[in-house]
N, C-alpha and C. Protein backbone atom coordinates (compact mmCIF):
# COMPACT_ATOMS: atom_id res chain seq x y z
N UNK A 1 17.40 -22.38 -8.81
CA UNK A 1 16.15 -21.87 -8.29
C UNK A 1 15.27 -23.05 -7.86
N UNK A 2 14.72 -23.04 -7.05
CA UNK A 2 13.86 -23.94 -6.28
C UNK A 2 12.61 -23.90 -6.83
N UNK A 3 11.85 -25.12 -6.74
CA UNK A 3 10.53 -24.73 -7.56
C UNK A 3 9.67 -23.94 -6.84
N UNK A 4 9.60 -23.73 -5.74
CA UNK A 4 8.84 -22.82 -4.42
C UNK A 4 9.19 -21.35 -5.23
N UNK A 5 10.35 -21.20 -5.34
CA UNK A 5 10.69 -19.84 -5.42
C UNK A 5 10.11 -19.33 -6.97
N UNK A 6 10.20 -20.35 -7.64
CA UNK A 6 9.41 -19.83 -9.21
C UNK A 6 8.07 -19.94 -8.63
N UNK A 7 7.62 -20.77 -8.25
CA UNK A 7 6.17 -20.73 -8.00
C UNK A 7 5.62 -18.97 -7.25
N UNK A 8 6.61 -18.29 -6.54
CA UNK A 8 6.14 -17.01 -5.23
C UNK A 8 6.47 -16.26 -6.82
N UNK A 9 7.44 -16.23 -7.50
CA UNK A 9 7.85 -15.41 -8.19
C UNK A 9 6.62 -15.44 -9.46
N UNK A 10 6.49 -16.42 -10.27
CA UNK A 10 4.91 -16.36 -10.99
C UNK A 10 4.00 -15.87 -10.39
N UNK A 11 3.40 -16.14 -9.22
CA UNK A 11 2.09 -15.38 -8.54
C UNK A 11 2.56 -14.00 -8.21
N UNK A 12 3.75 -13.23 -7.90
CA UNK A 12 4.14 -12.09 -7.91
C UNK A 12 3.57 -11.28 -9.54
N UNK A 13 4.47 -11.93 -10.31
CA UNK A 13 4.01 -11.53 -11.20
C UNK A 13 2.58 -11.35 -11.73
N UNK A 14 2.15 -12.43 -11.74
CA UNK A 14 0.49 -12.52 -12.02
C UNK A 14 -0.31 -11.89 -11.33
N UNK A 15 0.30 -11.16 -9.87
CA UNK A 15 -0.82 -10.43 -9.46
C UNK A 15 -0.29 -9.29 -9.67
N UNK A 16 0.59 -8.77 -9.74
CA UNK A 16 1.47 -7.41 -10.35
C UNK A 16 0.28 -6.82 -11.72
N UNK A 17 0.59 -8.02 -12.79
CA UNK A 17 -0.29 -7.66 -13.76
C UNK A 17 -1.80 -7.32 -13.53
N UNK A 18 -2.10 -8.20 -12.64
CA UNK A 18 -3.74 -8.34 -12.83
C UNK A 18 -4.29 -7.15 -11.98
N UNK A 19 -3.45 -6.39 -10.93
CA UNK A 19 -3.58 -5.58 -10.18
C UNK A 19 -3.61 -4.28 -10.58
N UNK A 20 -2.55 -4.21 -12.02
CA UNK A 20 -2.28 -3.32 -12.50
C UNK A 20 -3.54 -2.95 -13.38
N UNK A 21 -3.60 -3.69 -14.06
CA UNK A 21 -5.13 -4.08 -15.51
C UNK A 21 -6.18 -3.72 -14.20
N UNK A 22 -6.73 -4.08 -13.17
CA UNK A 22 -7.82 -3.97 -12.67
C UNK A 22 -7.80 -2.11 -11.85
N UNK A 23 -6.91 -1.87 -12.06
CA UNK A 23 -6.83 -0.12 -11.78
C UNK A 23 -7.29 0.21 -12.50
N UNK A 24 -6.34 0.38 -13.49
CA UNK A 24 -6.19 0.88 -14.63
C UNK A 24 -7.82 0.70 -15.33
N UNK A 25 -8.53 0.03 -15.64
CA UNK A 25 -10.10 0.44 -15.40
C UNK A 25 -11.20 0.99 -14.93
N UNK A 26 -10.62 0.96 -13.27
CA UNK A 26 -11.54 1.63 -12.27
C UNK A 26 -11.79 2.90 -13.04
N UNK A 27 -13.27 3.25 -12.74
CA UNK A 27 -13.69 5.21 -13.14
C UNK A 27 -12.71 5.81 -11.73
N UNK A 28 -12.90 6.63 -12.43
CA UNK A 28 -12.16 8.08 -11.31
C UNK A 28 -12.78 8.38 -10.64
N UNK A 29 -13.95 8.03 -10.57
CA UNK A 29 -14.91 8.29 -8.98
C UNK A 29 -14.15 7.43 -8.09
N UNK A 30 -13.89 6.22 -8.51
CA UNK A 30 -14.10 5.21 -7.13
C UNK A 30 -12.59 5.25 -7.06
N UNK A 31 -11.36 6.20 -7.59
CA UNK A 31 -10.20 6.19 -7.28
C UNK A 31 -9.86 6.47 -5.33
N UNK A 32 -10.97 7.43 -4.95
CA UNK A 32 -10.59 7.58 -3.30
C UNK A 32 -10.98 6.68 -3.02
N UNK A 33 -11.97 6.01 -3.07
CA UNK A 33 -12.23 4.48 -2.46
C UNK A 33 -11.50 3.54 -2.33
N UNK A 34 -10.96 3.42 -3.35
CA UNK A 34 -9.79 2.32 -3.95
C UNK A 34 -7.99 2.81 -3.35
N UNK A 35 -7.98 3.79 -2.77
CA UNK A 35 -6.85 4.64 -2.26
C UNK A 35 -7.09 4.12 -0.90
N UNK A 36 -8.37 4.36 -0.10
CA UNK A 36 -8.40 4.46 0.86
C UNK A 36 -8.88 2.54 1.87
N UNK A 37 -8.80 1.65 0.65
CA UNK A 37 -9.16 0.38 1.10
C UNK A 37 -7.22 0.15 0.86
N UNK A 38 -6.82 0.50 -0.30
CA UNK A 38 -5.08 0.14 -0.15
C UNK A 38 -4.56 0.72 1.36
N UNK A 39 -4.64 1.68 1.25
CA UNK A 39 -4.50 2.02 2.86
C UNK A 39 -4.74 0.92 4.24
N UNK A 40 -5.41 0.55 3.83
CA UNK A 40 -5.96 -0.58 4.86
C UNK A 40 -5.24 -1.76 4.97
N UNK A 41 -5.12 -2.02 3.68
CA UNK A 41 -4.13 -3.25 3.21
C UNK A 41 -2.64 -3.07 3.51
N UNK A 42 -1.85 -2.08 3.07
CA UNK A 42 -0.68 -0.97 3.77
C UNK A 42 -0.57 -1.30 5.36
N UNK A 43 -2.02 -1.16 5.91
CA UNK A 43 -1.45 -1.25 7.49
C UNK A 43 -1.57 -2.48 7.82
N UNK A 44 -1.81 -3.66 7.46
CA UNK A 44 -1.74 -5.06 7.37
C UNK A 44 -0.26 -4.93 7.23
N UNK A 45 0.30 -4.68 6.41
CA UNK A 45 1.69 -4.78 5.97
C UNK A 45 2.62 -4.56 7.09
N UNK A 46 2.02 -3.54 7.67
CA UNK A 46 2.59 -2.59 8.47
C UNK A 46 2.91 -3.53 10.39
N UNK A 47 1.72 -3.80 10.43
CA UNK A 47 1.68 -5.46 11.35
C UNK A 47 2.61 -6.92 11.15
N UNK A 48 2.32 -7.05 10.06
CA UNK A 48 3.02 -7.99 9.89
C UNK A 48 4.49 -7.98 10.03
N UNK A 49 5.06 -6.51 9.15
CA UNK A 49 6.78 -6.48 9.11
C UNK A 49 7.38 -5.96 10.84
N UNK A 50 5.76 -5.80 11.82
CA UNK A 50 6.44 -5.70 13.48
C UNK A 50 6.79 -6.80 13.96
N UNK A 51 5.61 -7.78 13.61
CA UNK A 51 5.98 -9.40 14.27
C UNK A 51 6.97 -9.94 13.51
N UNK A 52 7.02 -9.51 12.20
CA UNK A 52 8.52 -10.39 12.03
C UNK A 52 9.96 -9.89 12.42
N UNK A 53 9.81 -8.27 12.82
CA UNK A 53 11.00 -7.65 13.16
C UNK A 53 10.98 -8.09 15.07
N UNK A 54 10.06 -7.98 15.46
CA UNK A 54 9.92 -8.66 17.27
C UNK A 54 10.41 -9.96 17.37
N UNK A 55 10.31 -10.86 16.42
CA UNK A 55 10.91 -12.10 16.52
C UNK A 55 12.66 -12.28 16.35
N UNK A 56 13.40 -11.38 15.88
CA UNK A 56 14.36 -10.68 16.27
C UNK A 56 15.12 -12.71 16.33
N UNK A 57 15.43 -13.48 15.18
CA UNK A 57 15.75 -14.77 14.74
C UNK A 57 16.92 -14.36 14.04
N UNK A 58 17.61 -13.39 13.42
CA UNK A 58 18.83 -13.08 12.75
C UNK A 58 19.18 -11.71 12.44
N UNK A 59 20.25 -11.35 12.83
CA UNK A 59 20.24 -9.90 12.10
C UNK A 59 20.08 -9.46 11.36
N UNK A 60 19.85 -10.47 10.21
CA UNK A 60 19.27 -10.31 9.14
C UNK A 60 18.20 -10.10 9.03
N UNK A 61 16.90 -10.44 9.94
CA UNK A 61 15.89 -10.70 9.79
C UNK A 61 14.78 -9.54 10.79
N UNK A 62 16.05 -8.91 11.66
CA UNK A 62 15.75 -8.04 12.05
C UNK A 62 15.83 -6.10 11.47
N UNK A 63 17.18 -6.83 10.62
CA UNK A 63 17.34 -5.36 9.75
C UNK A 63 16.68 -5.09 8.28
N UNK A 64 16.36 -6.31 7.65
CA UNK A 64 14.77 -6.46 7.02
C UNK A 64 13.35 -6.16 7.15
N UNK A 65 13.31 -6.51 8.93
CA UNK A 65 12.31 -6.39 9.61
C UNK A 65 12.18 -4.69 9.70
N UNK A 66 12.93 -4.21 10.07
CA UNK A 66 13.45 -2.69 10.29
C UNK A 66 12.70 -1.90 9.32
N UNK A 67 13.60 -2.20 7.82
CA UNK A 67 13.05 -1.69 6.47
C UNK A 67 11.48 -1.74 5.74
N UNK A 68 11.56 -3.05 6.51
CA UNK A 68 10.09 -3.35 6.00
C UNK A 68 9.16 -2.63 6.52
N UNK A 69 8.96 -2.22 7.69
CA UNK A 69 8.46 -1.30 8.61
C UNK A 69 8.32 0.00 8.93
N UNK A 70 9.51 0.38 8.14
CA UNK A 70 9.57 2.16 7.73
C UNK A 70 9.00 2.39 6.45
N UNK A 71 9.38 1.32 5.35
CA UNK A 71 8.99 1.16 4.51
C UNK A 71 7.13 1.56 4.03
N UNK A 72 6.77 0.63 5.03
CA UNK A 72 5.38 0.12 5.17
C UNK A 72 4.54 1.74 5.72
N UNK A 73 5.13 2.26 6.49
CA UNK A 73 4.79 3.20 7.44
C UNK A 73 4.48 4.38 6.66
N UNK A 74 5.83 4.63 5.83
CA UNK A 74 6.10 5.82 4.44
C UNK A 74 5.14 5.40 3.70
N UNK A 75 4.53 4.50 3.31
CA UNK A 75 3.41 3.84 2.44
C UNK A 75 1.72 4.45 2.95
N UNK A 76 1.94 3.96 4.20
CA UNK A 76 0.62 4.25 4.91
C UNK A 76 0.21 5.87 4.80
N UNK A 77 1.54 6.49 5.63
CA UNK A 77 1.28 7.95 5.91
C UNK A 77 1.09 8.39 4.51
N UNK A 78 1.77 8.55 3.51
CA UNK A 78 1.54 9.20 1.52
C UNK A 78 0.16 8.76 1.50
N UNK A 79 -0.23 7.80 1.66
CA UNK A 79 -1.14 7.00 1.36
C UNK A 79 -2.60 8.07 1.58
N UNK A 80 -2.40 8.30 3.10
CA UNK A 80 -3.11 8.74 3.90
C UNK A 80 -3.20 10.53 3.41
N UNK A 81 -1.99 10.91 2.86
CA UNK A 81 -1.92 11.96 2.54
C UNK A 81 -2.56 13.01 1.21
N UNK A 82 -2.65 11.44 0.36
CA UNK A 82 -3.05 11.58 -1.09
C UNK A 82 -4.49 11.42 -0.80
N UNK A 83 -5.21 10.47 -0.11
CA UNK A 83 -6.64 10.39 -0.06
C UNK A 83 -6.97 11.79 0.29
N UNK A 84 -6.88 12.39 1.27
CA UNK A 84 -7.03 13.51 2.11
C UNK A 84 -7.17 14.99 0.85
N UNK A 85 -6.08 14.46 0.01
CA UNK A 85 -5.60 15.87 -1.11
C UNK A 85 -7.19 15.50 -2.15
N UNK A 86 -6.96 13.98 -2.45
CA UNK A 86 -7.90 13.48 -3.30
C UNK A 86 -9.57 14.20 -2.67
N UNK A 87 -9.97 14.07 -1.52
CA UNK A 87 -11.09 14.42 -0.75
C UNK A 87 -11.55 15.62 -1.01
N UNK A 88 -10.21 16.62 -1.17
CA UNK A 88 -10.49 17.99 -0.99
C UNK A 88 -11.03 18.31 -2.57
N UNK A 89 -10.72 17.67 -3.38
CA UNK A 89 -11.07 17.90 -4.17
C UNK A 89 -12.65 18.05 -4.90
N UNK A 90 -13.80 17.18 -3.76
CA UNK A 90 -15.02 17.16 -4.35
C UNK A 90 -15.33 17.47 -3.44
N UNK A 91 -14.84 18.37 -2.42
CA UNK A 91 -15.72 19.87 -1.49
C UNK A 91 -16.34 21.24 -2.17
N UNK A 92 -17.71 21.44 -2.36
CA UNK A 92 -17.41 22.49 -2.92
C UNK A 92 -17.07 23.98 -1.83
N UNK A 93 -16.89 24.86 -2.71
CA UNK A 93 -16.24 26.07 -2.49
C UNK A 93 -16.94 27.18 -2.12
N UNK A 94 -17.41 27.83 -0.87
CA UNK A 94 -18.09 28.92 -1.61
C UNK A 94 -17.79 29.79 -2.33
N UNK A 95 -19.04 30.77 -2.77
CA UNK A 95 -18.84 31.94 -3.70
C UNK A 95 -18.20 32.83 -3.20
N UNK A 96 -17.06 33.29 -3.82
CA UNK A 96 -16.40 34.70 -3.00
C UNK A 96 -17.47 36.01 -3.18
N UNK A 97 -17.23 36.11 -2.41
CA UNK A 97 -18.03 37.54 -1.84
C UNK A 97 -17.79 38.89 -2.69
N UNK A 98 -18.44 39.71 -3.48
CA UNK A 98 -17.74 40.82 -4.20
C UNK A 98 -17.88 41.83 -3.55
């Protein structure tokens, strides 16, 4: 292992954890907020795995590129799907009519 590669692999980790712990606190109010800024971050992702699949440097790097990108996409759209479910939830309702 290369020291580069322990080094990506510690900060993986360390933000895995710290990402996790800093949810895992948020109140449940600010859960759509916090859904809907990941979302944002998701379509960053979503950019990035085009330019590296357009650069089209190995087949490898293109069928990575591929995954990463459907990947990213399936991320965005759930993403997008759960805020939306999450939303409906603090509409109120009217009174049914007797």
């Amino acid at each position: 292992m290369t020291p580069d590669l322990i080094t990506d692999l510690y900060v993986f980790v360390l933000a895995g954890f710290v990402g996790f712990e800093v949810v895992k606190r948020v109140s449940p109010l600010l859960h759509t907020p916090l859904m809907s800024l990941t979302n944002a971050i998701s379509a960053i992702a979503v950019v990035g795995s085009i330019a590296i699949t357009g650069e089209q440097r190995s087949t490898l790097s293109t069928v990575l590129g591929t995954i990463a990108v459907t990947a990213s996409v399936i991320n965005v759209v759930g993403g997008f799907l759960i805020t939306d479910r999450m939303l409906k939830m603090f509409k109120t309702r009217p009174p049914k009519a007797r």
